[in-house]
PDB file of N, CA and C in Angstrom:
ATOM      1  N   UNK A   1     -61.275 145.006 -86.609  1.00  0.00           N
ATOM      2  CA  UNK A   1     -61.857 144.374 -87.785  1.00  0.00           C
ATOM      3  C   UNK A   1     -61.150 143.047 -88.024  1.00  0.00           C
ATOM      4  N   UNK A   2     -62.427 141.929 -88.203  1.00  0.00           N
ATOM      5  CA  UNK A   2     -61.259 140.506 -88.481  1.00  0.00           C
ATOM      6  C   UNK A   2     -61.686 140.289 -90.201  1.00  0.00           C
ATOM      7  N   UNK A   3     -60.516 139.759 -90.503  1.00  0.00           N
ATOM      8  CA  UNK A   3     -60.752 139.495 -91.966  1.00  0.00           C
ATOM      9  C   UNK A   3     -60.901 137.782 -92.043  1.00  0.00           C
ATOM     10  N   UNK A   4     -61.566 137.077 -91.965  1.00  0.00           N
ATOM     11  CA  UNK A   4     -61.633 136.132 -92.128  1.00  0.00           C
ATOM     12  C   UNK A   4     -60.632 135.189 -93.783  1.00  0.00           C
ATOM     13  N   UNK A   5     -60.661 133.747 -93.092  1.00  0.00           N
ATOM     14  CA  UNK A   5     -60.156 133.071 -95.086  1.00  0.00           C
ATOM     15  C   UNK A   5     -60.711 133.375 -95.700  1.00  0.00           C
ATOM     16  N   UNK A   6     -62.029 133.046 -95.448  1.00  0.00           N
ATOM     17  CA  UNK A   6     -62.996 132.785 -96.853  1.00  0.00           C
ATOM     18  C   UNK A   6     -62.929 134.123 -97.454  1.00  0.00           C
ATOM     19  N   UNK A   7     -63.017 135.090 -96.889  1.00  0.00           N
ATOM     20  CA  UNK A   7     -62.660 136.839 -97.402  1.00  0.00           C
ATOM     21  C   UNK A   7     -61.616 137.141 -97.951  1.00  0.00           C
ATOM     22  N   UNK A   8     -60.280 136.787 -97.654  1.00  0.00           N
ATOM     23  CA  UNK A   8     -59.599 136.802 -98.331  1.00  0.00           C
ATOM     24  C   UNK A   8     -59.004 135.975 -99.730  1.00  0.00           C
ATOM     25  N   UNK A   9     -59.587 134.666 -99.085  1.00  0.00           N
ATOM     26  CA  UNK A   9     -60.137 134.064-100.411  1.00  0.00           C
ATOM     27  C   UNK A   9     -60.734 134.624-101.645  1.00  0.00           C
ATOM     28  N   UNK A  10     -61.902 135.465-101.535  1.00  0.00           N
ATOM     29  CA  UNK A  10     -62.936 135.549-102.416  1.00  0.00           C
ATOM     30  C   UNK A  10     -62.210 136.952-103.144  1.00  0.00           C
ATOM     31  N   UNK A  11     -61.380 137.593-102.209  1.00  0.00           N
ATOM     32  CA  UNK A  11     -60.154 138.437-103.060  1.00  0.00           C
ATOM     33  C   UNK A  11     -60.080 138.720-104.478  1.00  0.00           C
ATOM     34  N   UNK A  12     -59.642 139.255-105.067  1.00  0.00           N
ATOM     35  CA  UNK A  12     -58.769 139.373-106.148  1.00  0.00           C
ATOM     36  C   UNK A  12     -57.593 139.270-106.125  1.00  0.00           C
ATOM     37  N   UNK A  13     -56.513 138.696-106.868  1.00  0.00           N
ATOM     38  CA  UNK A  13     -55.051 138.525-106.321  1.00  0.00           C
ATOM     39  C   UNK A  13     -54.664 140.142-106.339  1.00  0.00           C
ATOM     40  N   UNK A  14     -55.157 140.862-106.808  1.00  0.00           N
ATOM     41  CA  UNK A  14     -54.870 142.085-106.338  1.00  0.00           C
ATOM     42  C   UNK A  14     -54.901 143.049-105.133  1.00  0.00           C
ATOM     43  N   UNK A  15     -56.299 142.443-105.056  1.00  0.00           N
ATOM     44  CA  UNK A  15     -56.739 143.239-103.471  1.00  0.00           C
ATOM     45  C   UNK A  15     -55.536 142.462-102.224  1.00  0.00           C
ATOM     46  N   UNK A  16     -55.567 140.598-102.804  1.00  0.00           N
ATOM     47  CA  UNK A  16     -54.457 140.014-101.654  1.00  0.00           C
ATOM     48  C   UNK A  16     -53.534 140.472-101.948  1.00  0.00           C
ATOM     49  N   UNK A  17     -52.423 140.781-102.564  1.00  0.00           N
ATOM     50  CA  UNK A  17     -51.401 141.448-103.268  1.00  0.00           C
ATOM     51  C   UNK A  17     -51.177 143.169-102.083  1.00  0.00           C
ATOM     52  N   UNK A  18     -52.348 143.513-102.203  1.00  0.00           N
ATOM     53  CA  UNK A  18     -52.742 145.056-101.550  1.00  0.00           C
ATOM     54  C   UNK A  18     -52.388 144.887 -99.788  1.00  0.00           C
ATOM     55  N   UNK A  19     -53.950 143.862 -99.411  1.00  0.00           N
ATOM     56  CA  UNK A  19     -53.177 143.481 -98.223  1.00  0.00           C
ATOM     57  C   UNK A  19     -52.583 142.713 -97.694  1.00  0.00           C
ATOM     58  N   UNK A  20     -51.070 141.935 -98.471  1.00  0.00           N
ATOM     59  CA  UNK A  20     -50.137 141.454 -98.097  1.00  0.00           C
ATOM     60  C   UNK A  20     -49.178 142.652 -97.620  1.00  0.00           C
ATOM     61  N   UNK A  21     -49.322 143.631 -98.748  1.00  0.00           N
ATOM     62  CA  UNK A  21     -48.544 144.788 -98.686  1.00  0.00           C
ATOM     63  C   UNK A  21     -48.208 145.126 -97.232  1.00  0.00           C
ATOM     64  N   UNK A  22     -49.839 145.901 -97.411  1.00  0.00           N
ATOM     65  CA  UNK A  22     -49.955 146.485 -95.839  1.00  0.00           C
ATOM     66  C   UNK A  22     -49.379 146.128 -94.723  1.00  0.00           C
ATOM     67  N   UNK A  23     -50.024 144.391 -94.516  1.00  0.00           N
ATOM     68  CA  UNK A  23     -49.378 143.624 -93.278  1.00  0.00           C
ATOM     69  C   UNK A  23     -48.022 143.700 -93.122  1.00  0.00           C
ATOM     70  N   UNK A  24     -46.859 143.358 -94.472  1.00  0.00           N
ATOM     71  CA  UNK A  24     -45.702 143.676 -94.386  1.00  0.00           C
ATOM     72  C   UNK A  24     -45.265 145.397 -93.676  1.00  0.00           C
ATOM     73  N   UNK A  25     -45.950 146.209 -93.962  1.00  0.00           N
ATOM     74  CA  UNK A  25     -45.770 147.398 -93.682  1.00  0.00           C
ATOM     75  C   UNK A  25     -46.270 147.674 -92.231  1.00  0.00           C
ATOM     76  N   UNK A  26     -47.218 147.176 -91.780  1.00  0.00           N
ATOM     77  CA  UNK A  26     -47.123 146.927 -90.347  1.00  0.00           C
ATOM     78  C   UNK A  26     -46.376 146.511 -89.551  1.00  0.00           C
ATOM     79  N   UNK A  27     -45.887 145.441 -90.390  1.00  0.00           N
ATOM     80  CA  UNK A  27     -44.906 144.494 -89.440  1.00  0.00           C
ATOM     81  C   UNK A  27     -43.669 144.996 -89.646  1.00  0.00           C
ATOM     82  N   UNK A  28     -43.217 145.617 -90.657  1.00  0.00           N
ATOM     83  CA  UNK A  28     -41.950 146.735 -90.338  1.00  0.00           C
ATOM     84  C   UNK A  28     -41.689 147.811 -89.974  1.00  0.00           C
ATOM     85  N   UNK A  29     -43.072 148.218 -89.280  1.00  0.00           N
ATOM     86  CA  UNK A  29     -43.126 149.694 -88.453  1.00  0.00           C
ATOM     87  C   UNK A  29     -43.266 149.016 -86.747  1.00  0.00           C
ATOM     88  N   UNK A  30     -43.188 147.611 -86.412  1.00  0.00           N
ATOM     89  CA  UNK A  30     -43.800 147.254 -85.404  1.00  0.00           C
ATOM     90  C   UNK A  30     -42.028 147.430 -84.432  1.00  0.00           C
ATOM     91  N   UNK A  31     -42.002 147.696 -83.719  1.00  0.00           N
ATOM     92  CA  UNK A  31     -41.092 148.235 -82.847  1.00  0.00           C
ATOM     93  C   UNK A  31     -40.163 146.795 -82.043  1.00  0.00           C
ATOM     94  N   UNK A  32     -41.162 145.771 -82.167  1.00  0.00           N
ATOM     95  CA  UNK A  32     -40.822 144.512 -81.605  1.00  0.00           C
ATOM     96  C   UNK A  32     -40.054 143.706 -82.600  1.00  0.00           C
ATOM     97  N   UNK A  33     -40.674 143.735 -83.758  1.00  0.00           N
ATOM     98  CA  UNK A  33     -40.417 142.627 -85.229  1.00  0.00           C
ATOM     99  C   UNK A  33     -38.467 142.033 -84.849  1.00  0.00           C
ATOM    100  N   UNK A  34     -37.361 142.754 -84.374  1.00  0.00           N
ATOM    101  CA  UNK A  34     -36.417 142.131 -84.193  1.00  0.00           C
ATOM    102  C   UNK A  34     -36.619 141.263 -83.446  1.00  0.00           C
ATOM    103  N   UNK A  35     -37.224 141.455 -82.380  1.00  0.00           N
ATOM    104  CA  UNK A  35     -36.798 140.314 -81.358  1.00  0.00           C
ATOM    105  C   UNK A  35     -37.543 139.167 -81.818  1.00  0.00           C
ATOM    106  N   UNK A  36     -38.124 138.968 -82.825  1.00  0.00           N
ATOM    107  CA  UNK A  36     -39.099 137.711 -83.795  1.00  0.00           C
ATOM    108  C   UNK A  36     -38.280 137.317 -84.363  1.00  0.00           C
ATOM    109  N   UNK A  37     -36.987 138.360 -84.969  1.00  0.00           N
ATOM    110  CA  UNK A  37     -36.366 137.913 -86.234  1.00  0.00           C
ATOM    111  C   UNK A  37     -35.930 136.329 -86.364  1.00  0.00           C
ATOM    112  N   UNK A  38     -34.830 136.022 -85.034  1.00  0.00           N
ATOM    113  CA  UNK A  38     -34.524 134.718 -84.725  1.00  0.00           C
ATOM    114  C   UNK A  38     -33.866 134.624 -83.308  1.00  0.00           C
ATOM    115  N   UNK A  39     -33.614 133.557 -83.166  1.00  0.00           N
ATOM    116  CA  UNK A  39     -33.301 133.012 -81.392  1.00  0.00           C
ATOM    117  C   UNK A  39     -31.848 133.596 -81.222  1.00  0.00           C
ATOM    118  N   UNK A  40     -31.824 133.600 -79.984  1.00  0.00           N
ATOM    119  CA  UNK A  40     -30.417 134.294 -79.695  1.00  0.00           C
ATOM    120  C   UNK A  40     -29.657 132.830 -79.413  1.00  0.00           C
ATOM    121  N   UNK A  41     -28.242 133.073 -79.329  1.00  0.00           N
ATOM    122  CA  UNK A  41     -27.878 131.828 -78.512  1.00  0.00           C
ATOM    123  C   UNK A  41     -28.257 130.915 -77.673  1.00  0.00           C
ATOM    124  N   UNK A  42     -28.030 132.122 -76.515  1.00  0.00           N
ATOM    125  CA  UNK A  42     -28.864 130.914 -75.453  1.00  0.00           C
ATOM    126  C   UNK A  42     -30.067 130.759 -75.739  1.00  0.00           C
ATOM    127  N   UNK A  43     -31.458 131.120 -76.207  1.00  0.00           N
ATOM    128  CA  UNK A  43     -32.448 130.218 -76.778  1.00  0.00           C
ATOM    129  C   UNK A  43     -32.273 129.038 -77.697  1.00  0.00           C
ATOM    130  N   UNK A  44     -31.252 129.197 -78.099  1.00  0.00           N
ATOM    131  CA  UNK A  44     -30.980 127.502 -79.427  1.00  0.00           C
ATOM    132  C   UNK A  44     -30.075 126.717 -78.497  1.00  0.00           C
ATOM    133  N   UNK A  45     -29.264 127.178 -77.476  1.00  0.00           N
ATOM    134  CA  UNK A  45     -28.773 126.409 -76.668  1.00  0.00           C
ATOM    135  C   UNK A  45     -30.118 125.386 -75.548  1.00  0.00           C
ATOM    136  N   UNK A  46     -30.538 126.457 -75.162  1.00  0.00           N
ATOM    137  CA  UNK A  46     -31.864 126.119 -74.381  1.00  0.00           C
ATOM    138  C   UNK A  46     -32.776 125.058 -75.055  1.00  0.00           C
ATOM    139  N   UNK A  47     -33.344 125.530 -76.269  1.00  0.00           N
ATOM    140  CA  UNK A  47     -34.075 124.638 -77.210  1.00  0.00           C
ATOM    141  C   UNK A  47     -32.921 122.540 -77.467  1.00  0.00           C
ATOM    142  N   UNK A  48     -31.764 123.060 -77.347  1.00  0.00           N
ATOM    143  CA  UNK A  48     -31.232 122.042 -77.688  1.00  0.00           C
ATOM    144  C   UNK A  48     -31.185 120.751 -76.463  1.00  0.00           C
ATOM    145  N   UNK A  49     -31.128 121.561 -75.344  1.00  0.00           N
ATOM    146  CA  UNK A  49     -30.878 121.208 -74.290  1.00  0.00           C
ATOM    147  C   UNK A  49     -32.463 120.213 -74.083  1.00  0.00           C
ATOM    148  N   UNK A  50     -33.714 120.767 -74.178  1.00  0.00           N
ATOM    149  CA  UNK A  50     -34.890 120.204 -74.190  1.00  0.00           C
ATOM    150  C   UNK A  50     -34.597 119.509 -74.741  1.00  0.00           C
ATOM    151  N   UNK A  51     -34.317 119.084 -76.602  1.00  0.00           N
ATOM    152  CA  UNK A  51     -34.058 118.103 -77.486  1.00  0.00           C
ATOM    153  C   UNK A  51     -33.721 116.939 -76.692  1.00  0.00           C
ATOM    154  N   UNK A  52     -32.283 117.205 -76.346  1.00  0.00           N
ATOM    155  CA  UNK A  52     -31.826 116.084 -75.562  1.00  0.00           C
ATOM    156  C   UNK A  52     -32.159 115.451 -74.332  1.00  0.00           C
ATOM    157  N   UNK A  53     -33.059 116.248 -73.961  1.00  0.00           N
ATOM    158  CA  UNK A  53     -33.546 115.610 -72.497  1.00  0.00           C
ATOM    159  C   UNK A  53     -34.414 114.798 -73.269  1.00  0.00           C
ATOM    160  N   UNK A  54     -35.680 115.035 -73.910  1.00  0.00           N
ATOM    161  CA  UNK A  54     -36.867 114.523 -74.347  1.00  0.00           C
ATOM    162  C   UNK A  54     -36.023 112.933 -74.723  1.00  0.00           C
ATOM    163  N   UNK A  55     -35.217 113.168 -75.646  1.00  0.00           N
ATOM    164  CA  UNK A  55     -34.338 112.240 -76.247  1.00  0.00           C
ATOM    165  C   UNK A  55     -33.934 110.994 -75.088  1.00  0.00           C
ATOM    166  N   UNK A  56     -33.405 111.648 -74.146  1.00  0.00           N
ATOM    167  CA  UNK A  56     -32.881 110.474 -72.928  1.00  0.00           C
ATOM    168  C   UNK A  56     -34.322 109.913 -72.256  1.00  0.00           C
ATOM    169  N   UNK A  57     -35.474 110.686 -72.143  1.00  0.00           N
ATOM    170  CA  UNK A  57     -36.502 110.661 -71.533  1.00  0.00           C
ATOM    171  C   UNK A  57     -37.645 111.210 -72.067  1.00  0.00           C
ATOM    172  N   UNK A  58     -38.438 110.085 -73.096  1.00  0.00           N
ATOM    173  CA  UNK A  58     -39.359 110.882 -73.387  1.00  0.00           C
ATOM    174  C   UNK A  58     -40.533 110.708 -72.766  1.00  0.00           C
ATOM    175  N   UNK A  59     -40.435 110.061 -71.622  1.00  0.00           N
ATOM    176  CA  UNK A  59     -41.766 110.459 -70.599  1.00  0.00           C
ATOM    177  C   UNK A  59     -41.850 111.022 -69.388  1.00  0.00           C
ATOM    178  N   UNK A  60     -41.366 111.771 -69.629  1.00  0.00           N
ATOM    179  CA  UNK A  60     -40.805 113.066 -68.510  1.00  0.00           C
ATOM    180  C   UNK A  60     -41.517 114.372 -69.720  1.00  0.00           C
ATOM    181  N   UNK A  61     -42.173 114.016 -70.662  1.00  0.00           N
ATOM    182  CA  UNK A  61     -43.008 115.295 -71.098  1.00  0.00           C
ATOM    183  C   UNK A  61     -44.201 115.029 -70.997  1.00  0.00           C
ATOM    184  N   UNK A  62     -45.151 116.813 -71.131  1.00  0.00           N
ATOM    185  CA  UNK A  62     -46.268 116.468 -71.041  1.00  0.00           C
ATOM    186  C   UNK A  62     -46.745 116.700 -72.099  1.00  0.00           C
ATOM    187  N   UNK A  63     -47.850 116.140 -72.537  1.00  0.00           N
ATOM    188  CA  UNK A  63     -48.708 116.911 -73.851  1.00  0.00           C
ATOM    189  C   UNK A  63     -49.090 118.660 -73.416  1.00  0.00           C
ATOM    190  N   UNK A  64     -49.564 119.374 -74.550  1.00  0.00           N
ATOM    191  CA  UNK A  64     -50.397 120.626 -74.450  1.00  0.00           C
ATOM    192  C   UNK A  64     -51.831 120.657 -73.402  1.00  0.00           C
ATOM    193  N   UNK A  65     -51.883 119.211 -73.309  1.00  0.00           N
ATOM    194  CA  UNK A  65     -53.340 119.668 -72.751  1.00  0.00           C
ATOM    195  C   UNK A  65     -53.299 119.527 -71.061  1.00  0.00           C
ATOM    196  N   UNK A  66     -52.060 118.463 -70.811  1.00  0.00           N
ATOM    197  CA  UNK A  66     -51.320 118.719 -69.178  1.00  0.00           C
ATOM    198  C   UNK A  66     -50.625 119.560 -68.756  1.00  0.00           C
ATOM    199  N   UNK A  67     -49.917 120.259 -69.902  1.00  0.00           N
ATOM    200  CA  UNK A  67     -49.278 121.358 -69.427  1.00  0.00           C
ATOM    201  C   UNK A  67     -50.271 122.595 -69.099  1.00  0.00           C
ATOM    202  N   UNK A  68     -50.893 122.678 -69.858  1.00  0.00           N
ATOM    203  CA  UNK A  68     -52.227 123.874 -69.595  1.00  0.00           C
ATOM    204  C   UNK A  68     -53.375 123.334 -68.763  1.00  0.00           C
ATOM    205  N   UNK A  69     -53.513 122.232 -68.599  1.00  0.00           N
ATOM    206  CA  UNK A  69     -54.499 122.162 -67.334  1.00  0.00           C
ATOM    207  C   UNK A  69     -53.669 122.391 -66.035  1.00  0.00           C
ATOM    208  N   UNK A  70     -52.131 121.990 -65.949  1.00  0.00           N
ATOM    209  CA  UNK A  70     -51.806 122.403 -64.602  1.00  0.00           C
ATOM    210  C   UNK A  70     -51.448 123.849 -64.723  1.00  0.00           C
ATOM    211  N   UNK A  71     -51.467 124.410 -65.578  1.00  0.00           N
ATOM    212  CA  UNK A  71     -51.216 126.237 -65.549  1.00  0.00           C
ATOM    213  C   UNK A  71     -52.605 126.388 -65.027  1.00  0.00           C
ATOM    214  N   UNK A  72     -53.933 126.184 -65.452  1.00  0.00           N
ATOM    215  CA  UNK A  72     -54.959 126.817 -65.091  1.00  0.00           C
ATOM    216  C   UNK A  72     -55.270 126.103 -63.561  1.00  0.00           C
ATOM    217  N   UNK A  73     -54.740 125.284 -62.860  1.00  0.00           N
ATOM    218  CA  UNK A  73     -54.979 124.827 -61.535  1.00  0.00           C
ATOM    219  C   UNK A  73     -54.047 125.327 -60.899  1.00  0.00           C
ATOM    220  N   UNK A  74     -52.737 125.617 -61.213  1.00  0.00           N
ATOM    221  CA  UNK A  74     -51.909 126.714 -60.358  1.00  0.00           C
ATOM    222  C   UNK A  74     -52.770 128.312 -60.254  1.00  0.00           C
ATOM    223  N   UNK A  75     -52.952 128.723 -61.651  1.00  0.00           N
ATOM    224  CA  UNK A  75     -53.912 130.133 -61.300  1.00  0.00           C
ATOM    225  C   UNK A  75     -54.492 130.114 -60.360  1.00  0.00           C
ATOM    226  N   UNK A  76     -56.024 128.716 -59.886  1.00  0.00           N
ATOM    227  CA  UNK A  76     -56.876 128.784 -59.465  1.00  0.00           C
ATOM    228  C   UNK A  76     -56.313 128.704 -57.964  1.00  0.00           C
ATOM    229  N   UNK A  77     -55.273 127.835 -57.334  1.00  0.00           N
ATOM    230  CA  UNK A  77     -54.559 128.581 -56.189  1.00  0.00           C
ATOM    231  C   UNK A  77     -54.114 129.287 -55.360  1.00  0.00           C
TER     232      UNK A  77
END
């Protein structure tokens, strides 16, 4: 079932209130939710490390739409 905005929009702050609830209660029965919580070291090390490259070189990146057109031409390989 998708709940669309406009549906939850047209809500009552109660009913949103209801299923904010829920979702929270999903998401603290979900078995994964730690590893969301936050980055471990080496991911903020990692993340930092990008920073600074981009920084020395920022055309050595690609946009979203080169990076995913060469993912879908490696697949097709």
């Amino acid at each position: 079932m998708l709940i669309t905005k406009e549906e939850i929009k047209a809500m009552s702050a109660k009913e949103r209130a209801e299923l904010l609830s829920i979702l929270w209660d999903v998401i603290e029965d979900d078995p994964y939710v730690d590893d969301l919580a936050e980055e471990s070291e080496e991911e903020l090390r990692l993340i930092q490390e990008s920073l600074e490259e981009y920084k020395r070189d920022p055309s050595k990146v690609k946009t979203w739409d080169e990076a995913y057109s060469e993912l879908l031409r490696r697949k097709d390989n």
